[in-house]
C-alpha atoms as a PDB file:
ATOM      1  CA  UNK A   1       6.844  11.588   4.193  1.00  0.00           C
ATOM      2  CA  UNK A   2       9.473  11.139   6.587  1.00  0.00           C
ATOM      3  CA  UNK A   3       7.182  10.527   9.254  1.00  0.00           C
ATOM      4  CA  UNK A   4       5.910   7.564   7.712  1.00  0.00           C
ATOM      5  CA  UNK A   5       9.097   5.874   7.582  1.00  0.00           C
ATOM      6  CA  UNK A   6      10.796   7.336   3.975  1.00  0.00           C
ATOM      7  CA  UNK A   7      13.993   9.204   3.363  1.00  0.00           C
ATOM      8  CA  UNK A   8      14.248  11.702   0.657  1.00  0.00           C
ATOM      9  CA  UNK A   9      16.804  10.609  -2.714  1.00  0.00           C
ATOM     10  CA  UNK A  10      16.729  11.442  -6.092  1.00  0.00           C
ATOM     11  CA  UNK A  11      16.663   8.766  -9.279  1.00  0.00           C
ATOM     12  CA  UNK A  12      17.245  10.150 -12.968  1.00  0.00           C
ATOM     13  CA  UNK A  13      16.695  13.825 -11.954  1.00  0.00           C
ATOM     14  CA  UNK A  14      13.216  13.177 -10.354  1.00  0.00           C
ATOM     15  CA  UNK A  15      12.815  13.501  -6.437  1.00  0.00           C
ATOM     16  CA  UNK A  16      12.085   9.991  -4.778  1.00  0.00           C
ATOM     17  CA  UNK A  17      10.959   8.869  -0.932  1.00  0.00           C
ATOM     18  CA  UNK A  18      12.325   5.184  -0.024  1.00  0.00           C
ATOM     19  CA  UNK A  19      12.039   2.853   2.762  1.00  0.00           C
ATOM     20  CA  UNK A  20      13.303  -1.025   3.386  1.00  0.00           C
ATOM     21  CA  UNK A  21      10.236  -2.927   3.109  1.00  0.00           C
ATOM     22  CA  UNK A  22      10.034  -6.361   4.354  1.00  0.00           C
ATOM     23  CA  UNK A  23       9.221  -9.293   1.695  1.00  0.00           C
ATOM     24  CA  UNK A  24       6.167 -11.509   2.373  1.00  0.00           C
ATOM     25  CA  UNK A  25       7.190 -14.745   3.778  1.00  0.00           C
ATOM     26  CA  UNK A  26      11.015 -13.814   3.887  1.00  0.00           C
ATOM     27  CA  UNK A  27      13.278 -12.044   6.545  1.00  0.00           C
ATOM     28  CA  UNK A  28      14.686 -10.473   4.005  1.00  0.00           C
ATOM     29  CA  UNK A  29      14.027  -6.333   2.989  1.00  0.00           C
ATOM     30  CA  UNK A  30      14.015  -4.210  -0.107  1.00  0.00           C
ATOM     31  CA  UNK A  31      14.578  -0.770  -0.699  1.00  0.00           C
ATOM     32  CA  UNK A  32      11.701   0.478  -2.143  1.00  0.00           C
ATOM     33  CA  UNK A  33      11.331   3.985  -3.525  1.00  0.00           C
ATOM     34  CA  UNK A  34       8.541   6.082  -4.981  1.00  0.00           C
ATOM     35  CA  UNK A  35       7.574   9.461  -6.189  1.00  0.00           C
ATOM     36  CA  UNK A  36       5.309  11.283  -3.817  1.00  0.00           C
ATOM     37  CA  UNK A  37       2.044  11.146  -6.430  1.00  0.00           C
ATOM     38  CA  UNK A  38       3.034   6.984  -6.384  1.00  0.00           C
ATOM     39  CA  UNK A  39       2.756   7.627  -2.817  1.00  0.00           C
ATOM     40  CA  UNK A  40      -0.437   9.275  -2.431  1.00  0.00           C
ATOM     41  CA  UNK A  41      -2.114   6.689  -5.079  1.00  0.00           C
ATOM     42  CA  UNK A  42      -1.259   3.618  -3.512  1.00  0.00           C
ATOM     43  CA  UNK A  43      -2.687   5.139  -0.472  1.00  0.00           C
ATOM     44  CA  UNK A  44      -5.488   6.096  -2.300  1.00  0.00           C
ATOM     45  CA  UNK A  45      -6.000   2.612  -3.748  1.00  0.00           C
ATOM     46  CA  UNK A  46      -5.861   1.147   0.200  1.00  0.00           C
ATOM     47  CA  UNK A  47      -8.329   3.341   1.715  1.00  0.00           C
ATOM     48  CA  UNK A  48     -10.274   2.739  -1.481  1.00  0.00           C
ATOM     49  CA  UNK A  49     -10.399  -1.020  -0.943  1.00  0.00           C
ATOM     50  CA  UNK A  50     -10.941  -0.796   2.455  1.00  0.00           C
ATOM     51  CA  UNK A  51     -14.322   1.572   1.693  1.00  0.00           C
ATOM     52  CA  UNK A  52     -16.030  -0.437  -0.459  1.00  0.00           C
ATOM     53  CA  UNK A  53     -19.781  -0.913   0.168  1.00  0.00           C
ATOM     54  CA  UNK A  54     -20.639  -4.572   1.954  1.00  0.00           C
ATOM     55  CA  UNK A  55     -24.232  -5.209   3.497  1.00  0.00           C
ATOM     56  CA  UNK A  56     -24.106  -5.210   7.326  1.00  0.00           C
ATOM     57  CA  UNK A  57     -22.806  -7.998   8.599  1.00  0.00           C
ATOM     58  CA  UNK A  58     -21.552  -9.589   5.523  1.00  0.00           C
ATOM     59  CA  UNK A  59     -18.128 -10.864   5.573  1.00  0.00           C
ATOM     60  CA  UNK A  60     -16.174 -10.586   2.197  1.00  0.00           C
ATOM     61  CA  UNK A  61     -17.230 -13.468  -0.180  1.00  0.00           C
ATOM     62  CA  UNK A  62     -15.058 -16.564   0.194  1.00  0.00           C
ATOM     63  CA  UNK A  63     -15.328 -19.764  -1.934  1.00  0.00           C
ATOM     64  CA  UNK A  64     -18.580 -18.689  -3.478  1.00  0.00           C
ATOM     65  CA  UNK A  65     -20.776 -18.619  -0.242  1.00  0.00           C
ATOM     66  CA  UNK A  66     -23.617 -15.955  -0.479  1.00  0.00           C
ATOM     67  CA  UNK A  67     -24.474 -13.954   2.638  1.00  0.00           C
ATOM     68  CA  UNK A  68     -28.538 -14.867   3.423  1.00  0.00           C
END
């Protein structure tokens, strides 16, 4: 974990990896912190999303168009 960017702390007991994340359309950050299972699903859920079955050379539907 530390190798992407987390440091190890612990919350209530349980062990926890958190990073400063910056917040979408702000120059601001937040300290965000997760178990490692959180982790692992959320990275899950990304590849997951990025696997998803489209016909060759259709782009992801937009507005309603349908790929011909």
């Amino acid at each position: 974990m530390r190798q992407r960017g987390y440091t190890l702390a612990s919350y209530r007991g349980e062990r926890v990896y958190c990073r400063n994340e910056a917040i979408t359309g702000s120059n601001l950050e937040s300290r965000v912190c997760m178990t490692a299972r959180q982790i692992a699903a959320q990275e899950r859920a990304g590849q997951d999303l990025l696997n998803q079955a489209r016909p060759a050379g259709c782009p992801p539907k937009t507005s309603g168009e349908l790929c011909n």
